[in-house]
C-alpha atoms as a PDB file:
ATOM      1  CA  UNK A   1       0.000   0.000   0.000  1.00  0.00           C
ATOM      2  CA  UNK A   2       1.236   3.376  -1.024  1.00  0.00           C
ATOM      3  CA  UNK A   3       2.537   5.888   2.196  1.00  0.00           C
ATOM      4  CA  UNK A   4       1.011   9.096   1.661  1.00  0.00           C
ATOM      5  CA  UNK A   5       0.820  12.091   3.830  1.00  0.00           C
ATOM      6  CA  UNK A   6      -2.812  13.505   4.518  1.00  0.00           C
ATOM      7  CA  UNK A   7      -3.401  17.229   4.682  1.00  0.00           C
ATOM      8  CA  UNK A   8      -5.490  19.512   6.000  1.00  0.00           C
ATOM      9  CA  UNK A   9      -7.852  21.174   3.579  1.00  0.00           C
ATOM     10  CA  UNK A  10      -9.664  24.536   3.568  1.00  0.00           C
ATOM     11  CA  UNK A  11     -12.588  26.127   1.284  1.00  0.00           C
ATOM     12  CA  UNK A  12     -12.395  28.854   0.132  1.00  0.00           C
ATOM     13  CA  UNK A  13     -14.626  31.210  -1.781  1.00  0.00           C
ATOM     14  CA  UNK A  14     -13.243  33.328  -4.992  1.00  0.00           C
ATOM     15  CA  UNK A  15     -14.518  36.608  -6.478  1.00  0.00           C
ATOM     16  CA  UNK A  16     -16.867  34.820  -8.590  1.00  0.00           C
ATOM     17  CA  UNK A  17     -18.812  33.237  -5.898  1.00  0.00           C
ATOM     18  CA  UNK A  18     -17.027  30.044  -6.735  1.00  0.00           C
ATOM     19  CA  UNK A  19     -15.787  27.804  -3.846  1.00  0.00           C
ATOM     20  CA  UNK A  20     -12.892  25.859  -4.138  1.00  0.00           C
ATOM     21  CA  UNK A  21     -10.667  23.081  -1.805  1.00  0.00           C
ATOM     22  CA  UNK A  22      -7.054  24.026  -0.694  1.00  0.00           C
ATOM     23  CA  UNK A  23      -4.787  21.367   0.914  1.00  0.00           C
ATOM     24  CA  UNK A  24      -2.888  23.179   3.603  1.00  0.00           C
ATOM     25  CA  UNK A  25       0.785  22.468   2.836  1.00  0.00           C
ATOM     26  CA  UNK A  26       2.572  24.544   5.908  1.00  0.00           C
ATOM     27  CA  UNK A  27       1.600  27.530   7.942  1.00  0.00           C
ATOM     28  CA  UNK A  28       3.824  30.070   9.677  1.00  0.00           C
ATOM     29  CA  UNK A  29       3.822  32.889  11.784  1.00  0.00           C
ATOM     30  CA  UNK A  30       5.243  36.646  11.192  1.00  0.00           C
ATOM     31  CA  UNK A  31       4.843  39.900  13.297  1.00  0.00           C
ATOM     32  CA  UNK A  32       1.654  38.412  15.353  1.00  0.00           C
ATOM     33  CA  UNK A  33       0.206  37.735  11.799  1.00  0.00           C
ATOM     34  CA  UNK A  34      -0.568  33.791  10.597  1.00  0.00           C
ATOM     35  CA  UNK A  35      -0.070  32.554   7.385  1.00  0.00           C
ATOM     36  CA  UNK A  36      -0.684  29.518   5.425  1.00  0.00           C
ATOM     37  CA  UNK A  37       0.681  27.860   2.550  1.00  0.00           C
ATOM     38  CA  UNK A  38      -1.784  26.327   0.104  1.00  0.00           C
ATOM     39  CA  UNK A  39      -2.308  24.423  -3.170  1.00  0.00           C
ATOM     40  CA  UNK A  40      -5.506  23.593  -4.544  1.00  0.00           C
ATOM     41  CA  UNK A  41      -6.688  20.023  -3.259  1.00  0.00           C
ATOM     42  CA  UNK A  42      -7.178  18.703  -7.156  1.00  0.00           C
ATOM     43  CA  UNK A  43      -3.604  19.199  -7.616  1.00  0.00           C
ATOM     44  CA  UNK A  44      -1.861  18.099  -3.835  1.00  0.00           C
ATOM     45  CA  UNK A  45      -0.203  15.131  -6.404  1.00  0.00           C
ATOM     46  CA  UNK A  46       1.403  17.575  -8.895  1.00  0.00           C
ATOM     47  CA  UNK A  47       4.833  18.473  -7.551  1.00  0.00           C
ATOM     48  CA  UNK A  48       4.901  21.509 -10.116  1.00  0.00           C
ATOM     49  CA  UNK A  49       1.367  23.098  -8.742  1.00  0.00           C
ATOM     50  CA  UNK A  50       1.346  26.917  -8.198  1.00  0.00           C
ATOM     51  CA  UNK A  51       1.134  27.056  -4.164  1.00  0.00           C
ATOM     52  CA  UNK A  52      -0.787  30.417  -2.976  1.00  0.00           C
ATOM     53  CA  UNK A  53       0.902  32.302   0.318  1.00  0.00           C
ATOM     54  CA  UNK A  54      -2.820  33.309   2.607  1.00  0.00           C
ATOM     55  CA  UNK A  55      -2.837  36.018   5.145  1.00  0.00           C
ATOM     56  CA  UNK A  56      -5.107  35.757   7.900  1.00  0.00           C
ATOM     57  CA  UNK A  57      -6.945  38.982   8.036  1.00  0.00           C
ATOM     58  CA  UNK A  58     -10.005  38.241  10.584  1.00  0.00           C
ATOM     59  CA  UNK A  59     -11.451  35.612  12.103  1.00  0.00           C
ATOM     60  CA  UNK A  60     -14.934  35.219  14.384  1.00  0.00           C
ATOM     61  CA  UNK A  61     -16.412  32.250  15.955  1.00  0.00           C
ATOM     62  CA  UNK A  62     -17.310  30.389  12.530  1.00  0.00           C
ATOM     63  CA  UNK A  63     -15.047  31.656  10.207  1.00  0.00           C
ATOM     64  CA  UNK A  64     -11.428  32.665   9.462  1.00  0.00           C
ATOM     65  CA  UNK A  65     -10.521  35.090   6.618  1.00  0.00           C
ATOM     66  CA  UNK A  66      -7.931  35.027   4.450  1.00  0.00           C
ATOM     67  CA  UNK A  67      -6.434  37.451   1.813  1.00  0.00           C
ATOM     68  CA  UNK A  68      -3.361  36.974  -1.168  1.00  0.00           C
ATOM     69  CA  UNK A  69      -0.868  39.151  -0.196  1.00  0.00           C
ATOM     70  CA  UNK A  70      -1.190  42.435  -1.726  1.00  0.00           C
ATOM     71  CA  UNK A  71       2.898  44.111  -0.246  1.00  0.00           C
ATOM     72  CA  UNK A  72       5.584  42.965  -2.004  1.00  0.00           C
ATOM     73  CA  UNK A  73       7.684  43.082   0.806  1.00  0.00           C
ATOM     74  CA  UNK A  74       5.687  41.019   3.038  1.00  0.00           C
ATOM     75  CA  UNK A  75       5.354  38.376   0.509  1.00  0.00           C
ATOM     76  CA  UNK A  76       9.143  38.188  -0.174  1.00  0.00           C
ATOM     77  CA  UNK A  77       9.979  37.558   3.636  1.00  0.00           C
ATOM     78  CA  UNK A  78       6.792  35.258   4.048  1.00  0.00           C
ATOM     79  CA  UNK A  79       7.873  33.380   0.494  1.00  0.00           C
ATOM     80  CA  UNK A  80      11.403  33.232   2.121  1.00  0.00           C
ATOM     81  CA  UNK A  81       9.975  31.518   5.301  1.00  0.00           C
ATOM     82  CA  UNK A  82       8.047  28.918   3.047  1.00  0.00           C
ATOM     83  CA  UNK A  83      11.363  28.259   0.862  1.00  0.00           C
ATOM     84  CA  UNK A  84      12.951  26.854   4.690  1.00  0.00           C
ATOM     85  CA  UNK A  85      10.229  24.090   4.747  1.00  0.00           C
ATOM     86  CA  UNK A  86      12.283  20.744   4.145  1.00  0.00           C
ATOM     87  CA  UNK A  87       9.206  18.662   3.283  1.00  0.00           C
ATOM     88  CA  UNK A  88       8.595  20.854  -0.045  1.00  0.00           C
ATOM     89  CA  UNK A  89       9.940  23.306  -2.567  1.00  0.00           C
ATOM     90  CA  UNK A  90       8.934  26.808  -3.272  1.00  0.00           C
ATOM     91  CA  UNK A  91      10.414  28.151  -6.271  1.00  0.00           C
ATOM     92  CA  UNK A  92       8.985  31.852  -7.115  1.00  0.00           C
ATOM     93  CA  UNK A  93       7.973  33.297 -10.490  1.00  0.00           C
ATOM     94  CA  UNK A  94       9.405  36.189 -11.441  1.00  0.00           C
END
């Protein structure tokens, strides 16, 4: 039987209304703020996948929000946090 590693997953809802499943790959923390590394669940098997970096930007009993990062700064030292992760790659597009 084939070992694999089960991760978390995560819906989340786009601009067109649409929801879609995320597999949580890794989440860290930076400056009090939480975020989480994610690919979408259809694609967990496909090593070259484009991974998204999520900011949490709220949360309430029910529900925690989430937002791309919009600084470049921020993403570069979050991106650079991911890129430690020895159970993965992150490679960035330019």
């Amino acid at each position: 039987m084939e070992e694999f590693e089960e991760f978390e997953t995560m819906i989340l809802t786009d601009e067109d209304g649409q929801e879609v499943e995320f597999a949580i790959i890794d989440n860290t923390e930076l400056d009090g703020t939480t975020y989480l590394l994610v690919v979408e669940a259809e694609l967990i098997d496909d090593e070259n996948a484009e991974a998204l970096i999520l900011k949490q930007v709220g949360a309430d009993e029910e529900n925690v929000d989430y937002e791309l990062i919009e600084d470049d700064e921020e993403f570069d030292r979050v991106a650079a946090l991911f890129q430690q992760g020895e159970d993965y790659d992150v490679v960035l597009d330019d």
